[in-house]
N, C-alpha and C. Protein backbone atom coordinates (compact mmCIF):
# COMPACT_ATOMS: atom_id res chain seq x y z
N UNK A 1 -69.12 -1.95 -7.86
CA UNK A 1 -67.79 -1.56 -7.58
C UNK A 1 -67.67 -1.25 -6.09
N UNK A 2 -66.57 -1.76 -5.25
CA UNK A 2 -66.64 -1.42 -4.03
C UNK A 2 -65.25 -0.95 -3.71
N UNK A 3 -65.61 0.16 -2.86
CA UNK A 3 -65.09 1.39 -2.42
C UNK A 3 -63.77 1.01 -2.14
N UNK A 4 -62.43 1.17 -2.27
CA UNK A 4 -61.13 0.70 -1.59
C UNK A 4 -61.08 1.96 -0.20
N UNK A 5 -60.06 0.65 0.59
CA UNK A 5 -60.42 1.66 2.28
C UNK A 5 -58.95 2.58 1.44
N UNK A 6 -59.06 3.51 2.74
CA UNK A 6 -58.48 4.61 3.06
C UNK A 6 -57.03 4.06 2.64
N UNK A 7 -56.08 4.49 2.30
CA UNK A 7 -54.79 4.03 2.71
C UNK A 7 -54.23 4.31 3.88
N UNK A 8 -53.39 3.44 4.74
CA UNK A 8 -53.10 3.48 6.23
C UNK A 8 -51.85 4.92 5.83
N UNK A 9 -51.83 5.98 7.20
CA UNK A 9 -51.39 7.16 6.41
C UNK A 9 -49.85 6.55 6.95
N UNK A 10 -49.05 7.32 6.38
CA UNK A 10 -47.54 6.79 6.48
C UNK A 10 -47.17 7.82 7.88
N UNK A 11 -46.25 7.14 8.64
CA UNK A 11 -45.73 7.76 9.69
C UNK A 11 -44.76 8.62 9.51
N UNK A 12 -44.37 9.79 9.96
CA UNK A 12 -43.55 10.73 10.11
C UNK A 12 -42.27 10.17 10.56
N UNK A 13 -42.15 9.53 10.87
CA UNK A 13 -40.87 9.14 11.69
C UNK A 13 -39.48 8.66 10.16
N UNK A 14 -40.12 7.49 9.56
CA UNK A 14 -39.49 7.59 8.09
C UNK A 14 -38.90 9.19 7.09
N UNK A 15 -40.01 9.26 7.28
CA UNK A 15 -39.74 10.59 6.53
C UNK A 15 -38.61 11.71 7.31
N UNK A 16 -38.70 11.99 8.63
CA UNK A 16 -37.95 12.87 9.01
C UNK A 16 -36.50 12.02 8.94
N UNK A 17 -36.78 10.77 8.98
CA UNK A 17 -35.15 10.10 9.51
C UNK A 17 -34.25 10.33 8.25
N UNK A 18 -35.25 9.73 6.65
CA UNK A 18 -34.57 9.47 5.15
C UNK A 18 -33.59 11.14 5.52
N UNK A 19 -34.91 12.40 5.37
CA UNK A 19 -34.43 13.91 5.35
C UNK A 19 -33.22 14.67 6.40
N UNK A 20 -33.21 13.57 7.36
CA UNK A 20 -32.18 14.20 7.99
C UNK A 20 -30.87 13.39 7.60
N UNK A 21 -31.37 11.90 7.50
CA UNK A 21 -29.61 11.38 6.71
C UNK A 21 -29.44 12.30 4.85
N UNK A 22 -30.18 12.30 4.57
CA UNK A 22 -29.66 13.31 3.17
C UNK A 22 -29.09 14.71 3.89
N UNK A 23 -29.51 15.52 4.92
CA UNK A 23 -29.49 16.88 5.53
C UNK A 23 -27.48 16.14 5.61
N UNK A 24 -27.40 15.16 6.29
CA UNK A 24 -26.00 14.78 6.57
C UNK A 24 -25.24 14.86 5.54
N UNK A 25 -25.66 14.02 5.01
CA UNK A 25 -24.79 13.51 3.31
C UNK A 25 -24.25 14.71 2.55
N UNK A 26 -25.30 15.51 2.74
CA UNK A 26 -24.83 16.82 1.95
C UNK A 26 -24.46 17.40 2.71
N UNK A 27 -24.17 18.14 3.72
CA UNK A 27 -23.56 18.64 4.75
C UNK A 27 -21.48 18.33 4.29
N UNK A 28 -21.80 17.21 4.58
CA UNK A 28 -20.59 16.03 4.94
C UNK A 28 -19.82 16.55 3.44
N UNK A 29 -20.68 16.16 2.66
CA UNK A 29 -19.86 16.73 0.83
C UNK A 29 -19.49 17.90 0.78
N UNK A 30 -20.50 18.84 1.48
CA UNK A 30 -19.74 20.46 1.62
C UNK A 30 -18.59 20.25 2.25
N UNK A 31 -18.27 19.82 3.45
CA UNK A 31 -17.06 19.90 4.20
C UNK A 31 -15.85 19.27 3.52
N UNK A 32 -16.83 18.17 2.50
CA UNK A 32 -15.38 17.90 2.07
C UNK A 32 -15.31 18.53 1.13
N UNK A 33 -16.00 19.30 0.11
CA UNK A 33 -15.39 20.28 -0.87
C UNK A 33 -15.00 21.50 -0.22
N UNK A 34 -15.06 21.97 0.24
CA UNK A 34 -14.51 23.19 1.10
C UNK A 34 -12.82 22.98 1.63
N UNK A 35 -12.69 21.56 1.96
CA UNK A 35 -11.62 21.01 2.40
C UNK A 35 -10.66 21.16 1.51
N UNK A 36 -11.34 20.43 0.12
CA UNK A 36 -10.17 20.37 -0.87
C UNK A 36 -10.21 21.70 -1.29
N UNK A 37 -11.07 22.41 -1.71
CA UNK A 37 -10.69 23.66 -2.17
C UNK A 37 -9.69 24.75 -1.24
N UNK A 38 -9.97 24.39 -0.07
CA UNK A 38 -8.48 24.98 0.73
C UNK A 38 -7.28 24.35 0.59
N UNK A 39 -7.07 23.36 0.50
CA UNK A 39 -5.98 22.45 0.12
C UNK A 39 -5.69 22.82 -1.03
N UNK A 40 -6.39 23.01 -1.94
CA UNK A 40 -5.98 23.32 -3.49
C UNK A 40 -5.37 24.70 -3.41
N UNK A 41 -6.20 25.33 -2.66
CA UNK A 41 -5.49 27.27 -2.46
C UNK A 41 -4.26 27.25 -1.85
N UNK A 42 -4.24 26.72 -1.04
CA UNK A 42 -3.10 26.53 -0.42
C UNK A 42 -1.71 25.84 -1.28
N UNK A 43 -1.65 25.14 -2.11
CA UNK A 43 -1.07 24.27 -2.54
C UNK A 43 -0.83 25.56 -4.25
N UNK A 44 -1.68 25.77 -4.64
CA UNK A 44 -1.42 26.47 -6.02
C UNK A 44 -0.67 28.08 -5.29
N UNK A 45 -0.70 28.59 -4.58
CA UNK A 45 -0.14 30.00 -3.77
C UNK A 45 1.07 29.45 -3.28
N UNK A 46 1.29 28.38 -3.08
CA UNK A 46 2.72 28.12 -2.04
C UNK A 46 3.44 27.35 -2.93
N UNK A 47 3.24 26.76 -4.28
CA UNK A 47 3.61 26.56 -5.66
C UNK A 47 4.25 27.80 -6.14
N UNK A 48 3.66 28.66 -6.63
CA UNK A 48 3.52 30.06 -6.98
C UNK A 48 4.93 30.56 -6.55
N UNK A 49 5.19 30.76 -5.36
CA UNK A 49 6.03 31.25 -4.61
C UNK A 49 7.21 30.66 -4.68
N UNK A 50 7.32 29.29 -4.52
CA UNK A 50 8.67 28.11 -4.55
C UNK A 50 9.21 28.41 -5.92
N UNK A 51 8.29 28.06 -6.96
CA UNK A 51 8.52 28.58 -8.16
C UNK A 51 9.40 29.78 -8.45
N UNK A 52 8.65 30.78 -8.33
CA UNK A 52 9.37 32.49 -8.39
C UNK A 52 10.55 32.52 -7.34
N UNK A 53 10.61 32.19 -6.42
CA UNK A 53 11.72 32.39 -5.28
C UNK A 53 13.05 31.21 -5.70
N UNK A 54 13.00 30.31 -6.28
CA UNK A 54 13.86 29.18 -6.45
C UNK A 54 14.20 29.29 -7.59
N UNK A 55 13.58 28.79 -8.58
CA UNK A 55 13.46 29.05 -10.01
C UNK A 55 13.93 27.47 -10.64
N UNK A 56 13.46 26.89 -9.88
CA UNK A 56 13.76 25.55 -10.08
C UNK A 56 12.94 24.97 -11.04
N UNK A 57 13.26 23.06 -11.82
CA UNK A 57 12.21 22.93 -12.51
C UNK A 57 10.79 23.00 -11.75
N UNK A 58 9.65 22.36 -12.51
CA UNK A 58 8.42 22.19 -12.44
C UNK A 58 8.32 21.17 -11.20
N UNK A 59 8.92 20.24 -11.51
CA UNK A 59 8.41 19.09 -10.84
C UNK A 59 9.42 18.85 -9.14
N UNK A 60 10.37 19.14 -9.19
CA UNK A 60 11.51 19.77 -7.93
C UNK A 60 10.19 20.95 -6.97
N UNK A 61 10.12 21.94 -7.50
CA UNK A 61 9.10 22.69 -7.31
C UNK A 61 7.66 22.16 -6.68
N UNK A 62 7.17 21.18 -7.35
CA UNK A 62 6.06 20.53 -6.91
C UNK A 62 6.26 19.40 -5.26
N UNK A 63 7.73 18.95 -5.79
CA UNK A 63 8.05 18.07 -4.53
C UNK A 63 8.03 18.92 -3.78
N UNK A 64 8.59 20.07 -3.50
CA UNK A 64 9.25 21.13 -2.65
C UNK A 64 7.64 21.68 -1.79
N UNK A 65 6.61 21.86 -2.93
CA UNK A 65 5.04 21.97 -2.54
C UNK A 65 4.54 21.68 -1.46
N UNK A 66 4.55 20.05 -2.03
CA UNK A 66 4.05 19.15 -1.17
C UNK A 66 4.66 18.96 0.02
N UNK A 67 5.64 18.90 0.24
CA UNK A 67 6.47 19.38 1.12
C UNK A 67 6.38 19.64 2.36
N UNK A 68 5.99 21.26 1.94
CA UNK A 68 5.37 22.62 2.97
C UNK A 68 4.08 22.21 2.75
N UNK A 69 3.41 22.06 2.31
CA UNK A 69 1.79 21.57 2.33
C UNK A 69 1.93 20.48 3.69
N UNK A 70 2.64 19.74 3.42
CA UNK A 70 2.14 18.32 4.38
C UNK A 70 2.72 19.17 5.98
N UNK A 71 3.74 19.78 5.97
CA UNK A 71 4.39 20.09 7.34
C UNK A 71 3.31 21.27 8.25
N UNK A 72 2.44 21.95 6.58
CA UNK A 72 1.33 22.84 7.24
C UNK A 72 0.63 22.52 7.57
N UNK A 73 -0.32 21.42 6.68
CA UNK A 73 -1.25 20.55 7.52
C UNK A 73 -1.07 19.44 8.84
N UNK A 74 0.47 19.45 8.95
CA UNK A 74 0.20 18.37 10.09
C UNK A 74 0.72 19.12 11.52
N UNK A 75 1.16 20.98 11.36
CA UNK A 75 1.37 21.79 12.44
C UNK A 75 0.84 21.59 13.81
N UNK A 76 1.01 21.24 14.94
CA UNK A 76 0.28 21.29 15.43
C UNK A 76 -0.29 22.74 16.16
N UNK A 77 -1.09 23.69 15.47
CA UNK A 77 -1.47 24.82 15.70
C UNK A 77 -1.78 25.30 17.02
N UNK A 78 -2.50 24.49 17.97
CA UNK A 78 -2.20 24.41 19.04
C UNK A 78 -1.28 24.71 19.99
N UNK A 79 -0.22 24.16 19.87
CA UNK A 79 1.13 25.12 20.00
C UNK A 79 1.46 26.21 19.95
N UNK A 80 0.91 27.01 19.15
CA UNK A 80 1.31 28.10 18.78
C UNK A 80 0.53 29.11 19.49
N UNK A 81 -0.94 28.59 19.45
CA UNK A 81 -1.66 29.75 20.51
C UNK A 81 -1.48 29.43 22.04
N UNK A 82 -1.05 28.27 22.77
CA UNK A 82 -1.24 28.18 24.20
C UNK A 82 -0.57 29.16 24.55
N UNK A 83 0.68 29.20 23.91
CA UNK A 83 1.42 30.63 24.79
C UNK A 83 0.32 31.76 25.14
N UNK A 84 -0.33 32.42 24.03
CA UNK A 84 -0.77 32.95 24.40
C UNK A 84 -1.90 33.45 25.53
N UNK A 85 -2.07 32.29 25.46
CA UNK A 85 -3.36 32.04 26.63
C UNK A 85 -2.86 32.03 28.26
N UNK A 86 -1.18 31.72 27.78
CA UNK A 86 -0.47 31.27 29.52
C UNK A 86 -0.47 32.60 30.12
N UNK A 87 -0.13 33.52 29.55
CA UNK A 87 0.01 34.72 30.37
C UNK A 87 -1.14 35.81 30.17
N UNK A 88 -2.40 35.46 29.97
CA UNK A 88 -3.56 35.94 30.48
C UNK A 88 -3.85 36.05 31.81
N UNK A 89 -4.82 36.65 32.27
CA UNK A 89 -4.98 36.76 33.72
C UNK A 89 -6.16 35.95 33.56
N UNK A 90 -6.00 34.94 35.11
CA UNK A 90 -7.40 34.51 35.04
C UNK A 90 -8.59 34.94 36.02
């Protein structure tokens, strides 16, 4: 019976690259569940409110949602703080 050689050892470089694109992948899925789950909070609380304050149907209500959802997310927030920054001292 003769001896099998060594196996040639595997390089590090594979291995760190696979572990850091998974380190991404999952990263990337948090951000996007975090995303929707603010979107969802946002959207079921500002429902909530249209609802009780209007008293309109369900679905009027839901348009009305989406609505203020889309005009919040597309704010440009920015705006809103430069003022503050203009009359700082520099």
């Amino acid at each position: 019976m003769n001896p099998q050689p060594p196996a040639p050892g595997i390089s590090r470089i594979p291995r760190v690259l696979v572990a850091a694109i998974a380190l991404a992948l999952c990263a990337l899925s948090t951000f996007a569940l975090i995303q929707a789950g603010v979107f969802y909070f946002i959207y079921t609380s500002l429902f909530g409110r249209v609802t009780e304050l209007t008293g309109l149907d369900v679905w009027v209500s839901r348009a009305i949602t989406l609505a203020l959802c889309a005009l919040v997310w597309c704010l440009p927030w920015h705006l809103l703080i430069l003022p503050l920054f203009g009359s700082a001292k520099r």
